[in-house]
Protein backbone atom coordinates (compact mmCIF):
# COMPACT_ATOMS: atom_id res chain seq x y z
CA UNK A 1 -160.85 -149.17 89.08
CA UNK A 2 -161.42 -152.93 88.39
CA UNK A 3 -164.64 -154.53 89.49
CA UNK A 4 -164.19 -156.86 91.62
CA UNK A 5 -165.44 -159.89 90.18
CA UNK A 6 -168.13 -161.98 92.83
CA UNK A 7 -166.61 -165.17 94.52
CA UNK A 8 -167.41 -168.40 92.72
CA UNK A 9 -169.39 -170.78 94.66
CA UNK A 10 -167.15 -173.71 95.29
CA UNK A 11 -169.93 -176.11 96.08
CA UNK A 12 -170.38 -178.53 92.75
CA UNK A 13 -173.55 -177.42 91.02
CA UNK A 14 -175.17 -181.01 90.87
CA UNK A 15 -174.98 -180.49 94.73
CA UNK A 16 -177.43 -177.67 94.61
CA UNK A 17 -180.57 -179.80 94.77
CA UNK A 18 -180.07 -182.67 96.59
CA UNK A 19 -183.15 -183.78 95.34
CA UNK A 20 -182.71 -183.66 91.34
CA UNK A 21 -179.18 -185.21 91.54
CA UNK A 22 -180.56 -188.49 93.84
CA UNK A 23 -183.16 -188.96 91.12
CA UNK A 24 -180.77 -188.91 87.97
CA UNK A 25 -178.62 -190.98 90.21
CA UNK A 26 -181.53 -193.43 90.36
CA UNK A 27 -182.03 -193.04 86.60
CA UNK A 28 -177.83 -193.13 85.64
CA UNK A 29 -176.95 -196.22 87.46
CA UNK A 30 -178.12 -198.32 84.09
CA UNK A 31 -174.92 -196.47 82.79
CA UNK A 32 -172.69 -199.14 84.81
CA UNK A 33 -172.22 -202.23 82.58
CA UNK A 34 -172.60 -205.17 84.19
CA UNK A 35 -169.64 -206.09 82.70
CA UNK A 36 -167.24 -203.16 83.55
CA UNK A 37 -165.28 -204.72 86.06
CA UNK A 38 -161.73 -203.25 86.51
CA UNK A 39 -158.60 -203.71 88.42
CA UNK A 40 -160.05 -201.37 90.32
CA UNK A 41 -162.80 -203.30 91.01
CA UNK A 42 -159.98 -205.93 92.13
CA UNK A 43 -158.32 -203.67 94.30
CA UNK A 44 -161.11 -201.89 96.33
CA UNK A 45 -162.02 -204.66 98.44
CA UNK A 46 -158.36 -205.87 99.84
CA UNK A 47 -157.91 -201.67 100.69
CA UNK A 48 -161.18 -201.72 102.53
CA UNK A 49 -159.87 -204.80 104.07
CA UNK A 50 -156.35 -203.43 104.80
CA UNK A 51 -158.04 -201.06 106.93
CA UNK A 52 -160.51 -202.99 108.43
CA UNK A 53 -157.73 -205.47 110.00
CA UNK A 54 -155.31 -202.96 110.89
CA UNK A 55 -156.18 -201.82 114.40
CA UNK A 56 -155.26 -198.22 115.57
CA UNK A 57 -153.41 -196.33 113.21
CA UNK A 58 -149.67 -195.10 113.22
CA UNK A 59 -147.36 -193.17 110.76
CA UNK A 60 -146.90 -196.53 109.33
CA UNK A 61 -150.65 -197.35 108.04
CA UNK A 62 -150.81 -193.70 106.81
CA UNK A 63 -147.79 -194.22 104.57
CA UNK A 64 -148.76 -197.37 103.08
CA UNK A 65 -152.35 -196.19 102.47
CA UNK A 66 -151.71 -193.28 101.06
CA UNK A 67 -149.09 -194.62 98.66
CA UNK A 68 -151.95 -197.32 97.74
CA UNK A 69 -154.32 -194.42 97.43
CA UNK A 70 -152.11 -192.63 95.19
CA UNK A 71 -152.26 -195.82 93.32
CA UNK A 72 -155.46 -194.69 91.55
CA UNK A 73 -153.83 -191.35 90.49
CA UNK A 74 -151.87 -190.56 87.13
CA UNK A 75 -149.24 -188.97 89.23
CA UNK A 76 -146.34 -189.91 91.36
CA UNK A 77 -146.73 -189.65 95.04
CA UNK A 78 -144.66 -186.96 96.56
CA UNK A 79 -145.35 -186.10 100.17
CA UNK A 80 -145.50 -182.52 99.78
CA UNK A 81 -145.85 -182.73 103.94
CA UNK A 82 -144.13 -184.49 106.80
CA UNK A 83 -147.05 -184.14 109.18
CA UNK A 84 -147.46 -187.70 109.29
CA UNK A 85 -148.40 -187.41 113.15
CA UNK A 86 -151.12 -185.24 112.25
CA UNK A 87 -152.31 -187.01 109.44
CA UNK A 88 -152.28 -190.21 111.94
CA UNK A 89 -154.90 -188.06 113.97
CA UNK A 90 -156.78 -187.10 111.40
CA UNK A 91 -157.50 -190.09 109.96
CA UNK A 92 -158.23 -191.86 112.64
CA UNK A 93 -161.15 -189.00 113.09
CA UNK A 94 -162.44 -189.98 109.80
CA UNK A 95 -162.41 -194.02 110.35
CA UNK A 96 -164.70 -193.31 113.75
CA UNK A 97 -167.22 -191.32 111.17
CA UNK A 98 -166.23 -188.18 112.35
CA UNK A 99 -166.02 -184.83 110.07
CA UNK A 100 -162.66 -183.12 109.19
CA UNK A 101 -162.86 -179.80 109.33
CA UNK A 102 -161.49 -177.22 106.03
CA UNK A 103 -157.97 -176.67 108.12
CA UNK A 104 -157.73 -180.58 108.97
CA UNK A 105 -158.72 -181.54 105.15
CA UNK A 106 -156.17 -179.18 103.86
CA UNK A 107 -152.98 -180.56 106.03
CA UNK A 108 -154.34 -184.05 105.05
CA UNK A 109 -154.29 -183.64 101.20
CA UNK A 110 -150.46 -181.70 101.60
CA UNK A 111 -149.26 -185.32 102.66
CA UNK A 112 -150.89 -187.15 99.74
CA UNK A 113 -148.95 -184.94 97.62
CA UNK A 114 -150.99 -182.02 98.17
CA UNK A 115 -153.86 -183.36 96.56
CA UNK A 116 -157.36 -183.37 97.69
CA UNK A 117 -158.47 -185.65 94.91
CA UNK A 118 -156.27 -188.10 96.69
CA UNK A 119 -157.00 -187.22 100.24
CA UNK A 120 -160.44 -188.19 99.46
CA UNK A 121 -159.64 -191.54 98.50
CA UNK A 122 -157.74 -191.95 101.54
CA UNK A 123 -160.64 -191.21 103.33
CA UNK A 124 -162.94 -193.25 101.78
CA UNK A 125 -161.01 -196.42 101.84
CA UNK A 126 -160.26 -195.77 105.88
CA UNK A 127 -164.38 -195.09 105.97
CA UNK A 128 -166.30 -196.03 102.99
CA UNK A 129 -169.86 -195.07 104.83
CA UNK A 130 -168.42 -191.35 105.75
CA UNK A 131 -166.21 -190.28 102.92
CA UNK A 132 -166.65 -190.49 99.41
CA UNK A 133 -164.28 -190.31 96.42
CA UNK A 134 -164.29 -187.19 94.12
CA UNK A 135 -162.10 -187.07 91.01
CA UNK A 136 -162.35 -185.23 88.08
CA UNK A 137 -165.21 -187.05 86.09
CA UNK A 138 -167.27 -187.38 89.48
CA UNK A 139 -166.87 -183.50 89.36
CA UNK A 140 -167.91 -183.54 85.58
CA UNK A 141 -170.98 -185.00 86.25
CA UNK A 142 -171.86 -182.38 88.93
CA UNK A 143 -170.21 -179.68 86.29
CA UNK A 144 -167.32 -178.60 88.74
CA UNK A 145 -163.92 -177.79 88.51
CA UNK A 146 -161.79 -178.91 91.72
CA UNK A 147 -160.48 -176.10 93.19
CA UNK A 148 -157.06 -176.28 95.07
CA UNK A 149 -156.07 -175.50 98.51
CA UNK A 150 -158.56 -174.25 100.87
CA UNK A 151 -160.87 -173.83 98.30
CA UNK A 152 -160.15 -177.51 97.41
CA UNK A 153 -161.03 -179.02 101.00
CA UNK A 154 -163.93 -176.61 101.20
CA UNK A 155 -165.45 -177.67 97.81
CA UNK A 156 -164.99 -181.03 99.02
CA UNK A 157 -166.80 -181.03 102.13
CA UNK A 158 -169.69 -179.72 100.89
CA UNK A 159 -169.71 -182.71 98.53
CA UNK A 160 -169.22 -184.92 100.86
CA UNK A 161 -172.14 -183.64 103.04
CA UNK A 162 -173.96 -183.74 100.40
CA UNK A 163 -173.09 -187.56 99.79
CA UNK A 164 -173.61 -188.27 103.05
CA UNK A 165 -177.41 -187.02 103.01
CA UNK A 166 -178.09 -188.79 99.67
CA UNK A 167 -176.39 -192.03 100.86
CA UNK A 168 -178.81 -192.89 103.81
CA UNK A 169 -181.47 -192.67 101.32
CA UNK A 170 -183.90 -195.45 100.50
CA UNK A 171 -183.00 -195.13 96.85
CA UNK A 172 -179.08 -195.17 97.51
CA UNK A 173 -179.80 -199.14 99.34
CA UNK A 174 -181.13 -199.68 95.54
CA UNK A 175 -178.26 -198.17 93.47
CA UNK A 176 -175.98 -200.30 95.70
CA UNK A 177 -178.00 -203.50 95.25
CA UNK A 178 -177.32 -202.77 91.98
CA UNK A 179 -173.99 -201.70 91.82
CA UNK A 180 -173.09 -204.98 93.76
CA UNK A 181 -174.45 -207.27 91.16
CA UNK A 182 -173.07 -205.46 88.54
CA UNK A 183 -169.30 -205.45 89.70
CA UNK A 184 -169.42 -208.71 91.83
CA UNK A 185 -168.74 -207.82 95.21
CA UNK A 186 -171.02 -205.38 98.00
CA UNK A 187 -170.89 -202.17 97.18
CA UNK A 188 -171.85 -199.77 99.58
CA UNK A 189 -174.41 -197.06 99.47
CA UNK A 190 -171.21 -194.01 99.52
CA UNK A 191 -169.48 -195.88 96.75
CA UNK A 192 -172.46 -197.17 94.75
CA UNK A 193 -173.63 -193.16 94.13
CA UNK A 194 -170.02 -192.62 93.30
CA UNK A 195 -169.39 -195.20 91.23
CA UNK A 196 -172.56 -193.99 89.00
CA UNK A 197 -171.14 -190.71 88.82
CA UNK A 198 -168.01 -191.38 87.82
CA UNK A 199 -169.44 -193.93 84.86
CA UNK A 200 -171.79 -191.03 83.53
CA UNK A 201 -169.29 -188.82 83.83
CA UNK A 202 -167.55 -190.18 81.43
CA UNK A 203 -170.49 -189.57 78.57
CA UNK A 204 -171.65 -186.19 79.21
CA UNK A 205 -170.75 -183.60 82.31
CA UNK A 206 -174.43 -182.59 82.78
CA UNK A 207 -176.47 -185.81 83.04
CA UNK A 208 -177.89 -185.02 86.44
CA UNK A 209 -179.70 -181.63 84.84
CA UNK A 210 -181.22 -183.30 81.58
């Protein structure tokens, strides 16, 4: 009979020790060049805005920010669910600072075409303090693969708890002092950690353990 082979941890490696990845965080953030500053950079601050001025959400918010969202994704957006009511409640739960659970995650990232990549961006736009953004060379630097489905929303949870513990950190108020001057605009202490992440990502998927 085959032996059955042990479950994969889903939880990103550079999570492990929350400890080790704040300090090459600290150390990494010289990685961002001051003079790096994208369209993205142009476009985070109105979709922060967007939400910030929009008052309770309806179907309609959660279809223009998610086709926005999708805006930093190589794909097209397909809404791979019509569960726009949940989505609504959902997100809503997430702009108050609350935590999705796997189930909730998981019927969130089926409307943004079934992606959890771009759920997450949802989310962090709608709260930048709560959620943060995980894409493929933030998950490089924490040498991860993104897992799909449930394994996808549960893989990203534990990130994000893990982002949200390293975030009200003394040192994370630095990177995002930091962060702000270097891209022109405040940064907060969520995105700064991501943003260093997905810079060093770029150069080498194991920074965080040298």
């Amino acid at each position: 009979m085959p032996r059955n082979k042990a479950r994969r941890s889903v939880v990103p490696l550079g999570c492990v020790d929350h400890g080790a990845l704040l300090r090459a965080l600290v150390r990494d953030a010289v990685l961002v060049a001051a003079d790096d500053f994208t369209s993205y950079d142009v476009s985070y601050p109105e979709f922060l805005k967007y939400f910030n001025s929009c008052g309770p959400l309806t179907n309609h918010h959660l279809i223009i920010a998610t086709n926005f969202a999708y805006g930093w994704m190589p794909t097209i957006l397909d809404f791979a669910s019509r569960e726009f009511e949940k989505g609504v409640a959902y997100l809503e739960i997430a702009k108050a600072g609350g935590k999705l659970s796997i189930a909730e995650l998981t019927t969130l990232a089926k409307i943004v075409n079934n992606s959890t990549v771009g759920a997450s961006k949802l989310l962090h736009f709608a709260s930048p303090s709560a959620y943060a953004i995980l894409d493929s060379r933030v998950a490089k630097y924490l040498r991860a693969r993104i897992e799909s489905g449930d394994r996808a929303a549960e893989q990203y949870l534990a990130y994000n708890d893990c982002m949200r513990e390293l975030s009200d950190s003394r040192e994370a108020a630095e990177v995002a002092g930091k962060m702000s001057d270097r891209v022109g605009y405040d940064v907060g202490q969520m995105r700064a950690l991501e943003l260093v992440m997905f810079h060093a990502g770029e150069l080498a998927g194991h920074i965080w353990a040298t």
